[in-house]
Protein backbone atom coordinates (compact mmCIF):
# COMPACT_ATOMS: atom_id res chain seq x y z
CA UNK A 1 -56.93 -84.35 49.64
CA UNK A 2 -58.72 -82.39 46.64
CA UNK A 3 -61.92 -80.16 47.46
CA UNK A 4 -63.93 -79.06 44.08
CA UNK A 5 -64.97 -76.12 46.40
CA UNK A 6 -61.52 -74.71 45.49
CA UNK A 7 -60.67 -72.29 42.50
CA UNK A 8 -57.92 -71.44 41.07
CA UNK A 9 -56.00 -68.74 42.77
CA UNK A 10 -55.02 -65.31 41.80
CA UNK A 11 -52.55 -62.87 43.38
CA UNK A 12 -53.21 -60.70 45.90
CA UNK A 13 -52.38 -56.93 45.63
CA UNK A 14 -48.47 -56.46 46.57
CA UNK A 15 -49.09 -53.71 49.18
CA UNK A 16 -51.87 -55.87 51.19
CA UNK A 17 -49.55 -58.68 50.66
CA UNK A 18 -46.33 -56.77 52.40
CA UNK A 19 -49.00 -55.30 55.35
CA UNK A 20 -50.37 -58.83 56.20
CA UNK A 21 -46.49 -60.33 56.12
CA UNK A 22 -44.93 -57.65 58.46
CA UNK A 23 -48.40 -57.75 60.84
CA UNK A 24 -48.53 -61.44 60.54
CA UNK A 25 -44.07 -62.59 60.79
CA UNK A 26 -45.10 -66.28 62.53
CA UNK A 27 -47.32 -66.98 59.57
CA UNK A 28 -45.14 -66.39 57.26
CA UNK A 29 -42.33 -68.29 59.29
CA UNK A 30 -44.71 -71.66 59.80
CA UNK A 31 -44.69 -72.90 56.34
CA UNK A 32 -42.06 -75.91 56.73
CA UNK A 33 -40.15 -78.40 54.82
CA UNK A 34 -42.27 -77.77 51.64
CA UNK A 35 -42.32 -74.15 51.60
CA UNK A 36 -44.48 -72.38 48.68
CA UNK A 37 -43.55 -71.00 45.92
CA UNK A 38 -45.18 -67.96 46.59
CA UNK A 39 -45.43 -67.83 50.75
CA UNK A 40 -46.58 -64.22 50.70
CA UNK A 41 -49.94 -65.63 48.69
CA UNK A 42 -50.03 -68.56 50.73
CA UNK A 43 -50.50 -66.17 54.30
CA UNK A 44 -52.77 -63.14 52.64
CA UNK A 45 -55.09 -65.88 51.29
CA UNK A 46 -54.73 -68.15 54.30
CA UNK A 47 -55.54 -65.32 56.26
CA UNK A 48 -58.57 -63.95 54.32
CA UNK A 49 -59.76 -67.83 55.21
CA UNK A 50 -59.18 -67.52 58.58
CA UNK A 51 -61.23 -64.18 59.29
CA UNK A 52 -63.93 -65.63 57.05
CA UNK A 53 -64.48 -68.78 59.36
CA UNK A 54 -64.64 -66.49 62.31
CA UNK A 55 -67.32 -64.12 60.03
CA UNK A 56 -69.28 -67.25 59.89
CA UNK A 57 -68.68 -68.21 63.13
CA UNK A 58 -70.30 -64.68 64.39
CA UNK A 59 -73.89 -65.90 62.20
CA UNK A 60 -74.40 -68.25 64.78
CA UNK A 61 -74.83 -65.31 67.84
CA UNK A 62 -77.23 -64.06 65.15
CA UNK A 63 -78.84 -66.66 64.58
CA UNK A 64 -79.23 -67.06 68.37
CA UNK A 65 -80.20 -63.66 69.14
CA UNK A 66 -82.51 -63.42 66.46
CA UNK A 67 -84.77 -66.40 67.04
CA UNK A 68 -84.46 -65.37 71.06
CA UNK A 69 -85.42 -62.33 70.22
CA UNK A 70 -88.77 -63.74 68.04
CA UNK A 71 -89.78 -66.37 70.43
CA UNK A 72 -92.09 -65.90 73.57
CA UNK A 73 -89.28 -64.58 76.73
CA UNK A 74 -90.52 -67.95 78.58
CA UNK A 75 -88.57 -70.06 76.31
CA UNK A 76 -85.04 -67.85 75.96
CA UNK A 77 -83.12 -70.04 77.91
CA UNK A 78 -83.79 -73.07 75.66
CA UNK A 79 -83.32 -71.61 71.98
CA UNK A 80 -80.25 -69.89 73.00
CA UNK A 81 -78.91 -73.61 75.13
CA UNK A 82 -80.30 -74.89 71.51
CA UNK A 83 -78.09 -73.11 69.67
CA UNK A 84 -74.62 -73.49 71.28
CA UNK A 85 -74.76 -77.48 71.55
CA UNK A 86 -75.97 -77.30 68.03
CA UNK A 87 -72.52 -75.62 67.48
CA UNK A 88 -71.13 -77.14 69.71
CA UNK A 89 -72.33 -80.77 68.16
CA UNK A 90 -71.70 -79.50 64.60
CA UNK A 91 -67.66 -78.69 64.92
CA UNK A 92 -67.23 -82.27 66.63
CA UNK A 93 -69.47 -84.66 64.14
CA UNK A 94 -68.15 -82.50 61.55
CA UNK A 95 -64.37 -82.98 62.38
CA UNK A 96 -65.35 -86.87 63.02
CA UNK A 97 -66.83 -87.77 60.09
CA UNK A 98 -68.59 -84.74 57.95
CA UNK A 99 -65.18 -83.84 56.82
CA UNK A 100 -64.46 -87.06 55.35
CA UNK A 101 -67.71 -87.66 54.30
CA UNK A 102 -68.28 -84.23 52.52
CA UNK A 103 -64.61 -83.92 50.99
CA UNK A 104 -63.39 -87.60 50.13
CA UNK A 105 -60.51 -86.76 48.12
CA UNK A 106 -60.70 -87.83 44.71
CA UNK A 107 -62.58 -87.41 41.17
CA UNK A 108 -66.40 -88.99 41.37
CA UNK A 109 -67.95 -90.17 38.10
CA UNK A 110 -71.57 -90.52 39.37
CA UNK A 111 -71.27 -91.56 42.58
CA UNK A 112 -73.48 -90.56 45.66
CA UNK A 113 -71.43 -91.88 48.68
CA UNK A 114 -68.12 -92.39 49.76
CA UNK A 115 -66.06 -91.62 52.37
CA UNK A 116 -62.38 -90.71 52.63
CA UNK A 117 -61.92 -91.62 56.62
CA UNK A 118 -62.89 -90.39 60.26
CA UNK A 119 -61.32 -87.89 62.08
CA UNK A 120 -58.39 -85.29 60.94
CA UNK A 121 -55.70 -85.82 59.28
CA UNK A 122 -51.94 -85.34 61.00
CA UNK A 123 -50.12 -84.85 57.62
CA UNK A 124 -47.67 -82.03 58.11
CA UNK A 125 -47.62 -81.13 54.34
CA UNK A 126 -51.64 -79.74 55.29
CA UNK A 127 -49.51 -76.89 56.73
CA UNK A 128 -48.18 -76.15 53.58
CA UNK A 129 -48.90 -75.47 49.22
CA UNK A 130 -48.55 -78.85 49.26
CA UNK A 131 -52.48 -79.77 50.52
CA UNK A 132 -53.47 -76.39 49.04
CA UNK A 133 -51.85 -72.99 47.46
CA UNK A 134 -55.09 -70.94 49.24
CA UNK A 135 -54.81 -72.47 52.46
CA UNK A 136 -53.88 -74.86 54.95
CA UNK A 137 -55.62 -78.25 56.20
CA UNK A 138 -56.41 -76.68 59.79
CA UNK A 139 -57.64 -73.42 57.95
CA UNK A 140 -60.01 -75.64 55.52
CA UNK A 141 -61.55 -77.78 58.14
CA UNK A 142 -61.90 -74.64 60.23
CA UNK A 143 -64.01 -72.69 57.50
CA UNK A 144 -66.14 -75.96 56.17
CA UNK A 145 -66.87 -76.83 59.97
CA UNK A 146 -68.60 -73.12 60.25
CA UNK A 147 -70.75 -73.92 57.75
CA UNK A 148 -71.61 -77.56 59.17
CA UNK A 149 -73.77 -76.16 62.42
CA UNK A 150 -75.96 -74.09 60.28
CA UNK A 151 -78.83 -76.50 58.44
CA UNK A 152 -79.84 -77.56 62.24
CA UNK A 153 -79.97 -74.29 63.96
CA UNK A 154 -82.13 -73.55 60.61
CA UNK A 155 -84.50 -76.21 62.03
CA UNK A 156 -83.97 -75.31 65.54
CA UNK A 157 -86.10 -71.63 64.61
CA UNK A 158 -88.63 -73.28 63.10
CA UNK A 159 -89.65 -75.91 65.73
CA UNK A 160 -89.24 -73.16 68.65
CA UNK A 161 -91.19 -73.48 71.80
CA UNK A 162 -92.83 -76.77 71.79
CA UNK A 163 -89.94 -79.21 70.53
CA UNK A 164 -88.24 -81.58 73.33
CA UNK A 165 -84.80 -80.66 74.00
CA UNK A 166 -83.07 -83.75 73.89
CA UNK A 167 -84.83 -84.95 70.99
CA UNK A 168 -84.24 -81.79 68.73
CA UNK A 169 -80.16 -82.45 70.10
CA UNK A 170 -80.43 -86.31 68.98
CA UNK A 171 -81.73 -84.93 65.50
CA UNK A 172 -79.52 -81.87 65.02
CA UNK A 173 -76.15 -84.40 65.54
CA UNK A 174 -77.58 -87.11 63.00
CA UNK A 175 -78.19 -84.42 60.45
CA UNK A 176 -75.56 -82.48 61.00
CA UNK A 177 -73.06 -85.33 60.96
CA UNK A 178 -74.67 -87.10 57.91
CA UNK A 179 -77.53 -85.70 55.96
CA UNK A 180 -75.40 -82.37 55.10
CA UNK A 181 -72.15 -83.59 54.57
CA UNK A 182 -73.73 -85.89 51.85
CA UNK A 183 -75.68 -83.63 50.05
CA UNK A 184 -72.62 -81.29 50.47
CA UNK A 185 -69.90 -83.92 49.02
CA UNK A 186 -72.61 -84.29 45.76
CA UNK A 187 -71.83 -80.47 44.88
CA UNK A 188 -68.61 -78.90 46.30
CA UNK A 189 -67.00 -82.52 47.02
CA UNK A 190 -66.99 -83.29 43.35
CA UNK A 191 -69.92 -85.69 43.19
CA UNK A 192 -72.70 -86.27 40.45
CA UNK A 193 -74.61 -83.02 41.13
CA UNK A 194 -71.32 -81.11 39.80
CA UNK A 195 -71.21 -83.60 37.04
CA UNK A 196 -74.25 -82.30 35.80
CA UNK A 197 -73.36 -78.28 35.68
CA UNK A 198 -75.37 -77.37 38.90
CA UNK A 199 -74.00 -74.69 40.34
CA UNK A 200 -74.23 -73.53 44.39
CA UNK A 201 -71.88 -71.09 45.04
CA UNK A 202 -71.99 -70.73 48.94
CA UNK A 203 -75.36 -73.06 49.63
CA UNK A 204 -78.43 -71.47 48.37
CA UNK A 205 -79.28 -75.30 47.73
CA UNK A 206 -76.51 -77.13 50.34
CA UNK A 207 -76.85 -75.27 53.17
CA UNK A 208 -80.77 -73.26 53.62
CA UNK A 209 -82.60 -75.72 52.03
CA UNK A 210 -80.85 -78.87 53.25
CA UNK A 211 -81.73 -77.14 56.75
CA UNK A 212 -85.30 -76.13 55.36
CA UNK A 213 -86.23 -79.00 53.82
CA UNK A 214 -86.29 -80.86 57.57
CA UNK A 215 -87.70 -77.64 58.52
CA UNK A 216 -90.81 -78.30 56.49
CA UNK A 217 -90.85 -81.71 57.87
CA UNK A 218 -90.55 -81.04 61.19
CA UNK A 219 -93.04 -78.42 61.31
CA UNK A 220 -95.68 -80.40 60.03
CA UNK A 221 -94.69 -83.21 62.44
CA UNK A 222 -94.81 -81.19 65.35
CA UNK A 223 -98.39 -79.20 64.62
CA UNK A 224 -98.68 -75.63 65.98
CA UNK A 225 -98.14 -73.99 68.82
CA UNK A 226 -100.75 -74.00 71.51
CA UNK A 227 -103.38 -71.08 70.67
CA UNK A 228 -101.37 -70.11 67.03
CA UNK A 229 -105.02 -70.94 65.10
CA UNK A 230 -108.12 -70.77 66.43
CA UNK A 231 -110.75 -73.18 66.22
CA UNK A 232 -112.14 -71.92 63.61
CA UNK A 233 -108.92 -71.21 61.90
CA UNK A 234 -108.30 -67.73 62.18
CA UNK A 235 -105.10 -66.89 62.50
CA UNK A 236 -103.15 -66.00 66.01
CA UNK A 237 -100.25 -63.69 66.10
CA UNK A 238 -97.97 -65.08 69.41
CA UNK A 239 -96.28 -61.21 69.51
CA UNK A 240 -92.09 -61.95 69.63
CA UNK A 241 -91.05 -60.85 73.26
CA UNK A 242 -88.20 -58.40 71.87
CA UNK A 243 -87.60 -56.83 68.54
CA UNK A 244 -84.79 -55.45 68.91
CA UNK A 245 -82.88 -58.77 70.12
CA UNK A 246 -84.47 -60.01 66.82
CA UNK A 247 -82.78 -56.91 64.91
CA UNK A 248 -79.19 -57.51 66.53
CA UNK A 249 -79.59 -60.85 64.88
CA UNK A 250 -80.40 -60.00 61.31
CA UNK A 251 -77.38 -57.23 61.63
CA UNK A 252 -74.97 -60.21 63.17
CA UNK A 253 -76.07 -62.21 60.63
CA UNK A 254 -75.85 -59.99 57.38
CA UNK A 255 -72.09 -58.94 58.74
CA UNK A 256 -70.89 -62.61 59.08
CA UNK A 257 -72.39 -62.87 55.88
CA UNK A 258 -69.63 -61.30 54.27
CA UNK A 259 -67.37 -64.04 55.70
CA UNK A 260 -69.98 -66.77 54.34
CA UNK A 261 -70.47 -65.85 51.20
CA UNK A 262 -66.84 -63.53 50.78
CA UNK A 263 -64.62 -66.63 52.23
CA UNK A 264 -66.36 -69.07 49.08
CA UNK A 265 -64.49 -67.07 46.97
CA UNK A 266 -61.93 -69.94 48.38
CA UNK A 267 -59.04 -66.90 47.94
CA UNK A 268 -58.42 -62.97 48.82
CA UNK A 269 -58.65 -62.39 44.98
CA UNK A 270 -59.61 -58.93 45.26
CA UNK A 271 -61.77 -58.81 42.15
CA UNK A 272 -64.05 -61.95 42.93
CA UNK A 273 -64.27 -60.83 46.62
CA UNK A 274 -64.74 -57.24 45.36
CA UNK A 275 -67.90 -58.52 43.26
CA UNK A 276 -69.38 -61.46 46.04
CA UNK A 277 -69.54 -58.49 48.73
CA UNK A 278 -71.13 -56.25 46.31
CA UNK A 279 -74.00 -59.00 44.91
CA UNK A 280 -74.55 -59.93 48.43
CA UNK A 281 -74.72 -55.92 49.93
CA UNK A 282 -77.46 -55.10 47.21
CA UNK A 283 -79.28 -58.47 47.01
CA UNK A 284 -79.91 -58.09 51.05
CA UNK A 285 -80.94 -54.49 50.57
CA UNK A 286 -83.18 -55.41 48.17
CA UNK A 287 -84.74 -57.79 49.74
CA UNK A 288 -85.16 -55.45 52.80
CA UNK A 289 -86.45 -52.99 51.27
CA UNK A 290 -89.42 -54.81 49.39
CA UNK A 291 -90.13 -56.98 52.29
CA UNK A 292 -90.57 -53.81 54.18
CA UNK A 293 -92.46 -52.18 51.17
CA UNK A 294 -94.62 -55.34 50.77
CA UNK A 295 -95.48 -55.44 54.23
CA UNK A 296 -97.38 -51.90 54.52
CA UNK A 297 -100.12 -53.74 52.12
CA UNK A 298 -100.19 -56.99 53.72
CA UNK A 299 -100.18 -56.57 57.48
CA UNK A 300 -101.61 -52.66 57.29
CA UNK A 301 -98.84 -50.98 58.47
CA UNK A 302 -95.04 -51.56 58.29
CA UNK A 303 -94.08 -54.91 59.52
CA UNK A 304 -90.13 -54.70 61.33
CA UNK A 305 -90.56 -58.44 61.86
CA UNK A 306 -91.12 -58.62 57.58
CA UNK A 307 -88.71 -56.25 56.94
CA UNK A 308 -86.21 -58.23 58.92
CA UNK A 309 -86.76 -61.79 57.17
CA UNK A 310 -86.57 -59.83 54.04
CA UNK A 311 -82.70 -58.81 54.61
CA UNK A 312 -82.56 -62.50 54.91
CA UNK A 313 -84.33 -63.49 51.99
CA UNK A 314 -82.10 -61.61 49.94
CA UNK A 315 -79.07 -63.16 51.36
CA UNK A 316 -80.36 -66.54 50.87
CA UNK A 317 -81.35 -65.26 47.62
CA UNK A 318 -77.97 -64.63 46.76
CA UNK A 319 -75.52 -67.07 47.85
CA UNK A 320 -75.70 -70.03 45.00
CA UNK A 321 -74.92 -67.02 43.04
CA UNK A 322 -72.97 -63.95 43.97
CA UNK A 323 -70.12 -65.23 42.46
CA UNK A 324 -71.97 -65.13 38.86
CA UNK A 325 -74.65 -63.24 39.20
CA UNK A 326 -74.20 -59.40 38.09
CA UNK A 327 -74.51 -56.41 40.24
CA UNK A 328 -77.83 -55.09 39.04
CA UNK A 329 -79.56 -59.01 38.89
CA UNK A 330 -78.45 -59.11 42.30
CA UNK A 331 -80.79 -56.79 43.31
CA UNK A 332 -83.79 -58.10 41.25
CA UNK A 333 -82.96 -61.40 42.91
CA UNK A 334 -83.10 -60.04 46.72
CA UNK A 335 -86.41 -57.90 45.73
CA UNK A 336 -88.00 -61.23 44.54
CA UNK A 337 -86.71 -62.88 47.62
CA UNK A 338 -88.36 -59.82 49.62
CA UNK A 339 -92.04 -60.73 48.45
CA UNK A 340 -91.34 -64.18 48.22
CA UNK A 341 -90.45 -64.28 52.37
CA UNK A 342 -94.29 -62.31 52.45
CA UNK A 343 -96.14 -64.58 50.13
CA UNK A 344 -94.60 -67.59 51.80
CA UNK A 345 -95.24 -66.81 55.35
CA UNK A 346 -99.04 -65.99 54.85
CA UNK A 347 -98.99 -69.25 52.86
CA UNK A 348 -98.26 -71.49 55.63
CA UNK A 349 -100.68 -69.59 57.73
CA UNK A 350 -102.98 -70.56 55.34
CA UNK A 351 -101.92 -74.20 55.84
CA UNK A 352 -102.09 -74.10 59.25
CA UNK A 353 -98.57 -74.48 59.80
CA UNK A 354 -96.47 -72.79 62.66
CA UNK A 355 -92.56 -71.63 61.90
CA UNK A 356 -91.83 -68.73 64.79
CA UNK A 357 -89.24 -67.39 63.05
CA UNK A 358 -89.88 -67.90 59.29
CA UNK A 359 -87.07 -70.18 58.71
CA UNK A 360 -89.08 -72.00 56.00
CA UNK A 361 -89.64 -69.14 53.76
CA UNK A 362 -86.22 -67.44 53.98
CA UNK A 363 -84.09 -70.75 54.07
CA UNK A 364 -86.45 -72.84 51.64
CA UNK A 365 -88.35 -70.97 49.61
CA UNK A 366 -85.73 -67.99 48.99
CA UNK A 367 -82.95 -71.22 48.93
CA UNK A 368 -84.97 -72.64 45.94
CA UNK A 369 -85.68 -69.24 44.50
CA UNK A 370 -81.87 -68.19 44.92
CA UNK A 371 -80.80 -71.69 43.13
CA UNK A 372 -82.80 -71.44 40.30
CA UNK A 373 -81.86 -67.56 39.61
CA UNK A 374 -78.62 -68.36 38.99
CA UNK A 375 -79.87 -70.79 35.97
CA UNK A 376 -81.78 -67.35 34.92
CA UNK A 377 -79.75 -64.84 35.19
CA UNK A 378 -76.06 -66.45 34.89
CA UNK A 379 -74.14 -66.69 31.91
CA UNK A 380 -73.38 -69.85 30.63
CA UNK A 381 -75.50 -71.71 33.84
CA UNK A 382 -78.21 -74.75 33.31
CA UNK A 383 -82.04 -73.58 34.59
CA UNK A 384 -82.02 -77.66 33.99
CA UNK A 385 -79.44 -78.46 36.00
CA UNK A 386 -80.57 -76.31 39.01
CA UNK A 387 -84.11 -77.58 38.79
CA UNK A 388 -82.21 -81.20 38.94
CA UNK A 389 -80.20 -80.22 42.21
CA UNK A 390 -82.97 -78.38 43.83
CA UNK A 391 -85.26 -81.29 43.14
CA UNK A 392 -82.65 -83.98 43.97
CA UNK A 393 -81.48 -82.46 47.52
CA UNK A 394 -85.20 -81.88 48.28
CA UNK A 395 -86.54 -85.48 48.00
CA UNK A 396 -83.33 -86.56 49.62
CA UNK A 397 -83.64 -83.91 52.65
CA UNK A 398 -86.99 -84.97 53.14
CA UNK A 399 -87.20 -88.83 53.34
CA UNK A 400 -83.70 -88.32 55.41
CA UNK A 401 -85.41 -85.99 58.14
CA UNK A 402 -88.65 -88.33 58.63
CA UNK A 403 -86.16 -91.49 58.73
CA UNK A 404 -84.79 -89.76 61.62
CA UNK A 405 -87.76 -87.85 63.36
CA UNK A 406 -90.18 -90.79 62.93
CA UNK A 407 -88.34 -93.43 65.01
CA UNK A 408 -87.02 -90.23 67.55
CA UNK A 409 -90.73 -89.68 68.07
CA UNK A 410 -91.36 -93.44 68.55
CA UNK A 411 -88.59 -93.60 71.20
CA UNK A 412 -88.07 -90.56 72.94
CA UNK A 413 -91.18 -87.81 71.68
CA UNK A 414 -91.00 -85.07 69.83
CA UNK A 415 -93.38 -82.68 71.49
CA UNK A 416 -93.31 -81.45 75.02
CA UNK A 417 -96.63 -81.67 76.80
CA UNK A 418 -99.13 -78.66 76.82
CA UNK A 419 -98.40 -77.84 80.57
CA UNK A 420 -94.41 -77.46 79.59
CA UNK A 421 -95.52 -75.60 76.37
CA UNK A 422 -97.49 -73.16 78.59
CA UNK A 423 -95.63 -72.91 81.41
CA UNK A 424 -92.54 -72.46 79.51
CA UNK A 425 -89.48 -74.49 78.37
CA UNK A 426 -86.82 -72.55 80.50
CA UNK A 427 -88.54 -73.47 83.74
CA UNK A 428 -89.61 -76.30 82.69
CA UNK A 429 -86.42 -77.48 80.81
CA UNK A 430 -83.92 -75.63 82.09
CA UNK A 431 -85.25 -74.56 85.47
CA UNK A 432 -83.96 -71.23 84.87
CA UNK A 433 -85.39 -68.01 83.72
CA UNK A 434 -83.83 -65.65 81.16
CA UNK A 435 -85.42 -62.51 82.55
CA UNK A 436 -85.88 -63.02 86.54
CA UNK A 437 -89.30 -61.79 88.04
CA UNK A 438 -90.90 -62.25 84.81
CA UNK A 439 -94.56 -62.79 85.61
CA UNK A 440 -95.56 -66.44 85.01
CA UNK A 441 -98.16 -67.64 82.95
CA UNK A 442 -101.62 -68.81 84.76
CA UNK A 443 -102.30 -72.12 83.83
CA UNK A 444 -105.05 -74.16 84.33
CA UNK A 445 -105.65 -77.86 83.16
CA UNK A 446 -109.10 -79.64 83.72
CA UNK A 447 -110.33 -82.73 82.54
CA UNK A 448 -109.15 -82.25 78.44
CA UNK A 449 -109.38 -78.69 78.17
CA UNK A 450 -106.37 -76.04 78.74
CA UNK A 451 -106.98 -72.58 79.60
CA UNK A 452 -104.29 -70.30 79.52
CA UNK A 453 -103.80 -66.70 80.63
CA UNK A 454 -100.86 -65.06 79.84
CA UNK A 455 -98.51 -61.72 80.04
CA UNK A 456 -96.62 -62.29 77.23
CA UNK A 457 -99.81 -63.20 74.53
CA UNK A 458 -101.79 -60.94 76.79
CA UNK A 459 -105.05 -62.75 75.59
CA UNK A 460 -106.74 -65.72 77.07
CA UNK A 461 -107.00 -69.12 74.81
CA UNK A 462 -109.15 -72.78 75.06
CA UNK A 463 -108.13 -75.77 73.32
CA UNK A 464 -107.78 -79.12 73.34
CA UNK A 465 -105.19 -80.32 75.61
CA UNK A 466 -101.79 -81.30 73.51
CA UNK A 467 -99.84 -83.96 75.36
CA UNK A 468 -96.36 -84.61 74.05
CA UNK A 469 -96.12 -86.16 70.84
């Protein structure tokens, strides 16, 4: 089995090489029947792979922590349940059939589907240089299968505090299992979008905006939350319930970063590592740093919640291209991704549209932006072609997410009823609390009118009444 995500591989420095062997012996001892030619390059790469998966793996506690931490406190317990059977989901589907889908093992001269087979493989010589001189089977699956979770806890932000449970989970393993693995296997499985010269180093394109894209349509299936607009269409901030929870997250998230973005490199070449960590350190501050900048003019005063999605922006920013993208464009790209995150957000306020955490601008709009930077500011890369895959993946992503919400909101609902919504999904969902003796909301339902008093908005709000949709 071939992957297209894989580079050629250059040697590792001797002196890391000899540390990793002596501090790593069984590694070195595992390779069997076909040993390498070069085991020492076979365990320092294998092992770069390795602590990259578990780099990634880290994102997801950000990713948890950081849309807990943005959300009301009432609904806690069902973003962070959310996010580990996303996870959770994402490792099994992906090992079932979003391996083989993604990866099917052979040249493609235009095509848009195949698969190689369900399930993992058995084949000792994965263990070995034989499957791979970077790394082995185990170590490949491992690192892809990190990835795999991440475009439906993307969507899981977005649709916070009024989206059923089991109907998000129902989504979030169809997606996960096909929509990404497809759109995956068109780029870094060899397929027709790497035909045509588009380039997506670590997912700009196939990760945040496959997961934004359904995002975008989920949003605007669900409508917003309860008291988020007024009736005459001012806009309602719903305050996050803790900031710094939210700030853990975007710290979690730009560390495993370095494993997301780093591990692509596909190899512990220290040159093309050296350069991805450096493209994605300034890109991030850059977009930090202009979100936060941006923010002082927009919302009055400096915005942490802005400044936060900004770091973010700039990653997303970066990752189609850190591997091509030089040093000092790196940082133009994550201060463009800074205002874009600003300009984005008040936009969908605009449209009336409700994404808690901002998922849409950092994973979409910066995913789109990042994409088509590296067709600007690249050597030797196609503005065509990226306009081609960004367009392509989009249209795809979109009628793929309503063929699956429309007929989950047909037969199971997508939206919880208002008296859930306002009560809270823990208790309501979960029948547990993430902060005991939190004072409950006072709600109050007559005829087709909701009135709502509560701690955490500390304001009092009339609307319609918003059964589950």
């Amino acid at each position: 089995m071939t992957t297209h995500r894989r580079r050629p591989l250059s040697s590792a420095p001797p002196l890391l090489a000899a540390v990793l062997v002596t501090l790593a012996p069984t590694l070195a001892m595992a390779q069997d029947q076909a040993a390498p030619a070069d085991p020492t390059l076979l365990v320092v790469n294998n092992l770069w792979m390795l602590i990259s998966a578990l780099l990634v793996f880290i994102m997801h506690l950000g990713f948890s922590t950081l849309e807990a931490g943005l959300a009301q406190s009432k609904n806690t317990v069902n973003i962070l349940f959310k996010n580990v059977s996303i996870l959770s989901i994402g490792v099994l589907t992906y090992a079932a059939v979003g391996f083989g889908l993604m990866y099917p093992g052979k040249e493609f001269a235009g095509g848009f589907f195949e698969i190689a087979g369900f399930g993992l493989a058995t084949d000792a010589a994965g263990l070995t240089s034989a499957y791979n001189p970077g790394y082995t089977y185990w170590t490949d699956f491992l690192f892809q299968a990190m990835f795999a979770a991440t475009a439906a806890t993307i969507v899981s932000g977005a649709v916070a505090e009024r989206v059923k449970l089991k109907s998000f989970l129902v989504f979030g393993a169809i997606y996960v299992a096909l929509i990404y693995p497809m759109v995956g296997m068109w780029q870094w499985g060899g397929g027709w979008l790497s035909a045509q010269g588009f380039h997506d180093f670590a997912g700009s394109t196939i990760v945040h905006s496959v997961g934004g894209w359904a995002a975008l349509v989920a949003v605007w299936m669900l409508g917003p939350r309860i008291g988020r607009f007024g009736e005459g269409g001012e806009v309602r901030e719903i305050k996050p319930h803790s900031l710094p929870l939210a700030t853990i997250g975007v710290f979690l998230l730009w560390f495993g970063w370095f494993g997301f973005n780093g591990g692509s490199v596909l190899s512990a070449d220290p040159g093309a590592v050296s350069l991805v960590f450096t493209t994605t350190t300034l890109s991030a501050a850059a977009g930090g740093g202009a979100a936060a900048a941006l923010s002082q003019f927009t919302h009055g005063k400096p915005d942490l919640s802005m400044a936060l999605n900004g770091v973010l922006a700039g990653l997303v920013g970066i990752t189609a291209g850190a591997d091509v993208i030089s040093p000092s464009m790196s940082i133009v790209v994550g201060a463009i991704a800074g205002v874009l995150v600003i300009v984005a957000s008040m936009g969908l306020d605009r449209l009336k549209m409700d994404d808690p955490v901002g998922a849409i601008p950092v994973h979409l709009v910066c995913g789109i932006w990042g994409t088509l930077a590296v067709g600007l500011f690249a050597p030797d890369k196609s503005l065509v072609a990226q306009l081609l895959g960004v367009a392509a993946v989009g249209g795809f992503c979109i009628a793929a997410a309503f063929a699956i919400l429309v007929p989950i909101k047909l037969l199971m609902g997508l939206r919880v009823t208002a008296h859930e919504e306002l009560v809270g999904l823990d208790l309501e969902e979960h029948g547990a609390q993430a902060y005991h003796g939190l004072a409950l909301p006072e709600v109050v339902v007559a005829g087709q009118g909701v009135a709502l008093t509560d701690p955490i908005l500390h304001t009092s709000l009339g609307g319609e009444l918003v059964e589950g949709a």
